[in-house]
C-alpha atoms as a PDB file:
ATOM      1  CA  UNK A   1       0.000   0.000   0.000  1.00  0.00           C
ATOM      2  CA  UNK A   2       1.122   3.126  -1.099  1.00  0.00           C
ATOM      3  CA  UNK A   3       1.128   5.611   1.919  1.00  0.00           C
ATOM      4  CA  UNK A   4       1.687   9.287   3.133  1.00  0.00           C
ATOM      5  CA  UNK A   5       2.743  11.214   5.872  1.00  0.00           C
ATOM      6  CA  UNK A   6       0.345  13.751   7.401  1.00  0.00           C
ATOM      7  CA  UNK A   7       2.495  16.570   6.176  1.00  0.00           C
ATOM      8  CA  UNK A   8       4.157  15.893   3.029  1.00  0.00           C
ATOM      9  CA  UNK A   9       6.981  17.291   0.808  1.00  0.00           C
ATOM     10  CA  UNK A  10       7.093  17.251  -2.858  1.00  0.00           C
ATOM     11  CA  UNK A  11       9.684  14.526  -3.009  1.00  0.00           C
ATOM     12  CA  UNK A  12       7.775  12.236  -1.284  1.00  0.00           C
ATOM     13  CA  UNK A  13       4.316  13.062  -3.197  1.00  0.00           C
ATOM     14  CA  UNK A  14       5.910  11.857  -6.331  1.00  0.00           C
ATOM     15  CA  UNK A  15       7.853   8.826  -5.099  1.00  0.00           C
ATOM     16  CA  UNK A  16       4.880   7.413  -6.596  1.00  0.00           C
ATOM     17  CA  UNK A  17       4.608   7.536 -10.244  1.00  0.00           C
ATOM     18  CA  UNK A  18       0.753   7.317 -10.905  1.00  0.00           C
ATOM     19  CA  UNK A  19      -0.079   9.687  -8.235  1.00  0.00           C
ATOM     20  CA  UNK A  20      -2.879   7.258  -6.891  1.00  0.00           C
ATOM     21  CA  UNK A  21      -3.046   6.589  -2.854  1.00  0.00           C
ATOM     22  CA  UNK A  22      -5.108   4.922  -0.563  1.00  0.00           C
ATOM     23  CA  UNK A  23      -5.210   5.833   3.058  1.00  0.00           C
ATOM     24  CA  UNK A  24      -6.530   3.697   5.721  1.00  0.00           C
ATOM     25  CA  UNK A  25      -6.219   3.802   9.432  1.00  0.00           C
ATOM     26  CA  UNK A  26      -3.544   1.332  10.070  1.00  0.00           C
ATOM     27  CA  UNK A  27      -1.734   4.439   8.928  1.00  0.00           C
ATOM     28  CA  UNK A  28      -1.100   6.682  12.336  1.00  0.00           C
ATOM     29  CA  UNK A  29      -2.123   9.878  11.840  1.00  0.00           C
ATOM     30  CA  UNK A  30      -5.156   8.630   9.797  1.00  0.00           C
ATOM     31  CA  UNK A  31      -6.360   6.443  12.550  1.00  0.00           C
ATOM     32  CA  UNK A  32      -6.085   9.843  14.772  1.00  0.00           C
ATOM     33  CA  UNK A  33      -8.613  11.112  12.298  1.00  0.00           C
ATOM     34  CA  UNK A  34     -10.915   8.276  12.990  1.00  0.00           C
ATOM     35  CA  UNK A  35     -10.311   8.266  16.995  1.00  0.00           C
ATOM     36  CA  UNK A  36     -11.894  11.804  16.800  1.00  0.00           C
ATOM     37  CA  UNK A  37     -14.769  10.646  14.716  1.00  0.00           C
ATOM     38  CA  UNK A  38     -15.253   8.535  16.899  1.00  0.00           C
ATOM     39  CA  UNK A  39     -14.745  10.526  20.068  1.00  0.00           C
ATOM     40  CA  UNK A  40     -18.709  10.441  21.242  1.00  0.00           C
ATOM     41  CA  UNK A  41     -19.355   6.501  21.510  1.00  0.00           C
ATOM     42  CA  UNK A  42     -19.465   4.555  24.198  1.00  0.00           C
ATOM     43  CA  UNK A  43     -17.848   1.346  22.485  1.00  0.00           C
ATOM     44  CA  UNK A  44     -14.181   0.478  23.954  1.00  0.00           C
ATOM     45  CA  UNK A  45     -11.039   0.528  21.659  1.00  0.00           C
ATOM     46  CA  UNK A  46     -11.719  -2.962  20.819  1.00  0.00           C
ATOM     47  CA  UNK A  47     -15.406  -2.651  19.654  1.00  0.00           C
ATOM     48  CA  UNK A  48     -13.938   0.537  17.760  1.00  0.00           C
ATOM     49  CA  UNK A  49     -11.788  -1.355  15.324  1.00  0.00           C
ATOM     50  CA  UNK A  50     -14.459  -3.805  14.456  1.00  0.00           C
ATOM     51  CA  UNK A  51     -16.841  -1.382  13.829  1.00  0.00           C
ATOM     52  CA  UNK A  52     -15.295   1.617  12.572  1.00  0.00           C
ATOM     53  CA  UNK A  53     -12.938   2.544   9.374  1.00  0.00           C
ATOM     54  CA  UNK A  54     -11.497   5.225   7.368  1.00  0.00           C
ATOM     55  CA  UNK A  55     -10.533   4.789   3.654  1.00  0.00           C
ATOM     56  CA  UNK A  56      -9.235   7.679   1.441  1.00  0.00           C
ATOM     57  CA  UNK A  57      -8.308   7.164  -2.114  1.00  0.00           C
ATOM     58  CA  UNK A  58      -6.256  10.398  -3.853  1.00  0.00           C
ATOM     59  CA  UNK A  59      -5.193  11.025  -6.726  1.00  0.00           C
ATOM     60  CA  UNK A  60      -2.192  14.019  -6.827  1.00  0.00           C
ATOM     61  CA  UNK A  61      -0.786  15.740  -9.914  1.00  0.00           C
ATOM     62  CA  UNK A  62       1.298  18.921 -10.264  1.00  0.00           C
ATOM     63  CA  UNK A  63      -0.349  21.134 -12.392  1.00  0.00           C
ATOM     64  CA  UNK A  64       1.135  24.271 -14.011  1.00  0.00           C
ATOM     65  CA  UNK A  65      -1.126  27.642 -14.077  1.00  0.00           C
ATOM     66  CA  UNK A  66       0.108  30.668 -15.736  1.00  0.00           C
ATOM     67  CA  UNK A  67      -1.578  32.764 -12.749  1.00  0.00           C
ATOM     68  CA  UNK A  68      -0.683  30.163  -9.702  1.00  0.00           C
ATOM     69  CA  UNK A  69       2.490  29.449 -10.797  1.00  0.00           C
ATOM     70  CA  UNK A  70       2.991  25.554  -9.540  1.00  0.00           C
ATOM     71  CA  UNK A  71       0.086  23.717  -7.930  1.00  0.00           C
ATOM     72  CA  UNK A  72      -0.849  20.511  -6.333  1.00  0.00           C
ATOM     73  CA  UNK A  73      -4.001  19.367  -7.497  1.00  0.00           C
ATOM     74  CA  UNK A  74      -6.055  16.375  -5.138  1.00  0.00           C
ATOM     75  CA  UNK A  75      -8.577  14.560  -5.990  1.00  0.00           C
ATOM     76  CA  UNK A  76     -10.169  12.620  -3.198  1.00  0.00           C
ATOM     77  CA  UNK A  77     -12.994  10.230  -2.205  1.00  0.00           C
ATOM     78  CA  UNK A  78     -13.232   9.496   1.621  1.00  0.00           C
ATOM     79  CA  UNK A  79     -15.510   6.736   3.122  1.00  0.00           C
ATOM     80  CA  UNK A  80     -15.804   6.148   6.525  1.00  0.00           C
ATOM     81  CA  UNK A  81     -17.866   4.272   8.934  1.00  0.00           C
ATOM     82  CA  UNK A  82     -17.865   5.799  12.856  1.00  0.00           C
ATOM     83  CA  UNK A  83     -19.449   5.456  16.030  1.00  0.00           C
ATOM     84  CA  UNK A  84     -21.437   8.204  18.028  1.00  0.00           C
ATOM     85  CA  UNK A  85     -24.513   8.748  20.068  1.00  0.00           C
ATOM     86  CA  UNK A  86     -28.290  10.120  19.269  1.00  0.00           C
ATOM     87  CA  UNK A  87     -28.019  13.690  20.316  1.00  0.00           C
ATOM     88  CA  UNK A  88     -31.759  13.246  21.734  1.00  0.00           C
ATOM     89  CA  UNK A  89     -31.700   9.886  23.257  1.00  0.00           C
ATOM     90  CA  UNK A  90     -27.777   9.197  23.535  1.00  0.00           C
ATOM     91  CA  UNK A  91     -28.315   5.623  22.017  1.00  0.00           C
ATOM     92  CA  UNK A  92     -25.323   4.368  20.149  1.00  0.00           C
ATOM     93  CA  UNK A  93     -25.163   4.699  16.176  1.00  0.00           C
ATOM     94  CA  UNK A  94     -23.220   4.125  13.720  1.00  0.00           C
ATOM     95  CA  UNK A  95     -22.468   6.878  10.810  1.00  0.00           C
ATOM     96  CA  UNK A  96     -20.972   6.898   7.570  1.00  0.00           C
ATOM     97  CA  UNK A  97     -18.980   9.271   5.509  1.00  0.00           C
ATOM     98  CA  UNK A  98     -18.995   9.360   2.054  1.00  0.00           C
ATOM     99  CA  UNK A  99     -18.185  11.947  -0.340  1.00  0.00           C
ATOM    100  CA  UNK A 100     -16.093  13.269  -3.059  1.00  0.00           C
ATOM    101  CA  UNK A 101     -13.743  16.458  -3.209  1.00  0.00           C
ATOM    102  CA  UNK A 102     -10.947  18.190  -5.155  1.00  0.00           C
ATOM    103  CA  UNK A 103      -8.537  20.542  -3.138  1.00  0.00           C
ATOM    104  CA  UNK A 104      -5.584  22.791  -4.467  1.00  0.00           C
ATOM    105  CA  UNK A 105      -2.435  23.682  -2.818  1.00  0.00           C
ATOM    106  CA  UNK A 106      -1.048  26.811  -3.802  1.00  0.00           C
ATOM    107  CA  UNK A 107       1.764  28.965  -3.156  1.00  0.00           C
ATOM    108  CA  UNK A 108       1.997  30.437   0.178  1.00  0.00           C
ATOM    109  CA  UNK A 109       2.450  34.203  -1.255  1.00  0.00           C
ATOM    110  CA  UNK A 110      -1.018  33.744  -2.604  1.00  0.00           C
ATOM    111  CA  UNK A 111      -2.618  34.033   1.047  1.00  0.00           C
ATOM    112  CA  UNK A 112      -1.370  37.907   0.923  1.00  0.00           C
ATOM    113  CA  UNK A 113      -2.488  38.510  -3.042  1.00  0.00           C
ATOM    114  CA  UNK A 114      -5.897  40.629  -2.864  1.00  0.00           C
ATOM    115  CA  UNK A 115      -7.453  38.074  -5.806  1.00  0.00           C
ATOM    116  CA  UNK A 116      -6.913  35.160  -3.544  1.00  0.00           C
ATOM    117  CA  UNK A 117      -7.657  36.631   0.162  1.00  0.00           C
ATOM    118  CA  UNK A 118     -11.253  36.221   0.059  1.00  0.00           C
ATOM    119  CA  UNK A 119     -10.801  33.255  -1.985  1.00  0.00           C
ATOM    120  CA  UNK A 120     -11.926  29.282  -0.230  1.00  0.00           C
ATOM    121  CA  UNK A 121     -12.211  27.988  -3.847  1.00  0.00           C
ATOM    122  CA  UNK A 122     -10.569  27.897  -7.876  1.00  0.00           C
ATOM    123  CA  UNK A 123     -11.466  26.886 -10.749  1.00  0.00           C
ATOM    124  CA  UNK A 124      -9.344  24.209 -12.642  1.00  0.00           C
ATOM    125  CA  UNK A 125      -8.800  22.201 -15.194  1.00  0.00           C
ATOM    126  CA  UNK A 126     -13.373  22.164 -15.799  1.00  0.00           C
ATOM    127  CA  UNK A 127     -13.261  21.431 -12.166  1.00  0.00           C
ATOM    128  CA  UNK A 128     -13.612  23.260  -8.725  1.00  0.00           C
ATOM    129  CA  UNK A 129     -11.181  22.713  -6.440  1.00  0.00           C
ATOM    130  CA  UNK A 130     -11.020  23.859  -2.407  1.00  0.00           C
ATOM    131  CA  UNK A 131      -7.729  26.144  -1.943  1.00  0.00           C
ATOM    132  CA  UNK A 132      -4.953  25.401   0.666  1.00  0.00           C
ATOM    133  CA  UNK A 133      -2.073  26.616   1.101  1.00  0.00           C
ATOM    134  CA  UNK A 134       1.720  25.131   0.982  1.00  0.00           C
ATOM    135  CA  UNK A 135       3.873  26.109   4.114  1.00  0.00           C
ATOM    136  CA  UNK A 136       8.009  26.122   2.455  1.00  0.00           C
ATOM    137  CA  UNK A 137       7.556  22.742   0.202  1.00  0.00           C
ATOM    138  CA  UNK A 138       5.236  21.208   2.710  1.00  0.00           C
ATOM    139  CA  UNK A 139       1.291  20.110   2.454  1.00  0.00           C
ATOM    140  CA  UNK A 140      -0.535  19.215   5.099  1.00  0.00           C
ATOM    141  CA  UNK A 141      -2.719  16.391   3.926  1.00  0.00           C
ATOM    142  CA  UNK A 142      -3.875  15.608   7.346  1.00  0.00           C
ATOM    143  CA  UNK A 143      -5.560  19.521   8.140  1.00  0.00           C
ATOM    144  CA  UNK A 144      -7.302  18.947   4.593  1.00  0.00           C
ATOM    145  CA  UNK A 145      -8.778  15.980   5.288  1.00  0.00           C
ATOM    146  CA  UNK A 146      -9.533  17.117   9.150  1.00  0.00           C
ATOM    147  CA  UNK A 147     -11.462  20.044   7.346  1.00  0.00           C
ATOM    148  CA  UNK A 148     -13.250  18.214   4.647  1.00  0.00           C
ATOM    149  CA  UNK A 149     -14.370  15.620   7.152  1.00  0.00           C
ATOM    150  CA  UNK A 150     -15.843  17.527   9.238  1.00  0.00           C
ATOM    151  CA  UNK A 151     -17.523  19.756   6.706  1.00  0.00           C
ATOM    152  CA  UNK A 152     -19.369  16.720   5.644  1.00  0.00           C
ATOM    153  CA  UNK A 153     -20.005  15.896   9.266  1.00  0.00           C
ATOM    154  CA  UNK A 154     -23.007  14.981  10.899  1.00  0.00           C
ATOM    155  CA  UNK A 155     -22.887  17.277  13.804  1.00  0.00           C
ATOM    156  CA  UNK A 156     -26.294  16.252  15.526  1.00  0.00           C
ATOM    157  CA  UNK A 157     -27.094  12.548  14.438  1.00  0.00           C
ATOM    158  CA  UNK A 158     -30.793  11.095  15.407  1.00  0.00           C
ATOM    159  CA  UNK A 159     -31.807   7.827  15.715  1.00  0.00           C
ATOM    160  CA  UNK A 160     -34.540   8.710  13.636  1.00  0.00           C
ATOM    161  CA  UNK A 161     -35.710  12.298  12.374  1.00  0.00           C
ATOM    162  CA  UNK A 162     -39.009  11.978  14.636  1.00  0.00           C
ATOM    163  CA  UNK A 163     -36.642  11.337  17.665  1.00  0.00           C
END
């Protein structure tokens, strides 16, 4: 399995020649991602790993724009099962997480460039892509993914909607 450190450098984005990874929790940081999705159950560590996963395929490519210079295009599909509680009657539940999204890391200069202030999104190659920032060389894959989890989170799950 091809994997990634939570923040990553060029050089070791493209030790991989297709660009294509897959992200599961028996990769650290990753299974800190899932530990906080899983944060309000009541199951124990063991019942956790049974029940619970996190799987993120990406695809990366460096794209050249004449206006952002050198970017890092993702493209990313996250599915997840986790573990939580009814916000009304605190019963257990299980959740799942799946969705699609394309993010863009550009230059850190850009965060000081009036176009790009205001700026959360670009459009690239026919395609919209959420805008992050590199830090020297360095993308931090896990922040992304913390962010576009929990944008797609279910922040007051029911056991049912009459409940």
């Amino acid at each position: 399995m091809k994997t990634l450190p939570a923040i990553a450098s060029l050089k070791e984005l493209f030790f991989n020649k297709d660009g294509k990874y897959d992200l599961t929790q028996s990769i650290d940081w990753v299974a800190l991602l899932l530990e906080e999705l899983n944060e309000n159950s009541e199951y124990s560590p063991e019942q956790l790993d049974k029940l619970s996963s996190l799987n993120i395929h990406m695809e990366i490519e460096r794209y050249s724009d004449s206006k952002l210079d050198q970017t890092l295009l993702i493209k990313s599909h996250l599915k997840s099962v986790y573990c939580t509680r009814c916000v009304k009657t605190l019963e257990p539940l299980e959740r799942e997480l799946d969705f699609k999204f394309n993010a863009a890391f550009i230059h850190e200069s850009f965060k000081e460039d009036e176009a790009y202030k205001e700026l959360t999104e670009t459009y690239l190659q026919d395609a919209i892509y959420d805008i992050y920032y590199e830090d020297r060389g360095r993308f931090d894959l896990k922040s992304m993914l913390h962010e576009q989890i929990y944008l797609n989170y279910d922040f007051f799950p029911k056991v049912t909607e009459d409940s």
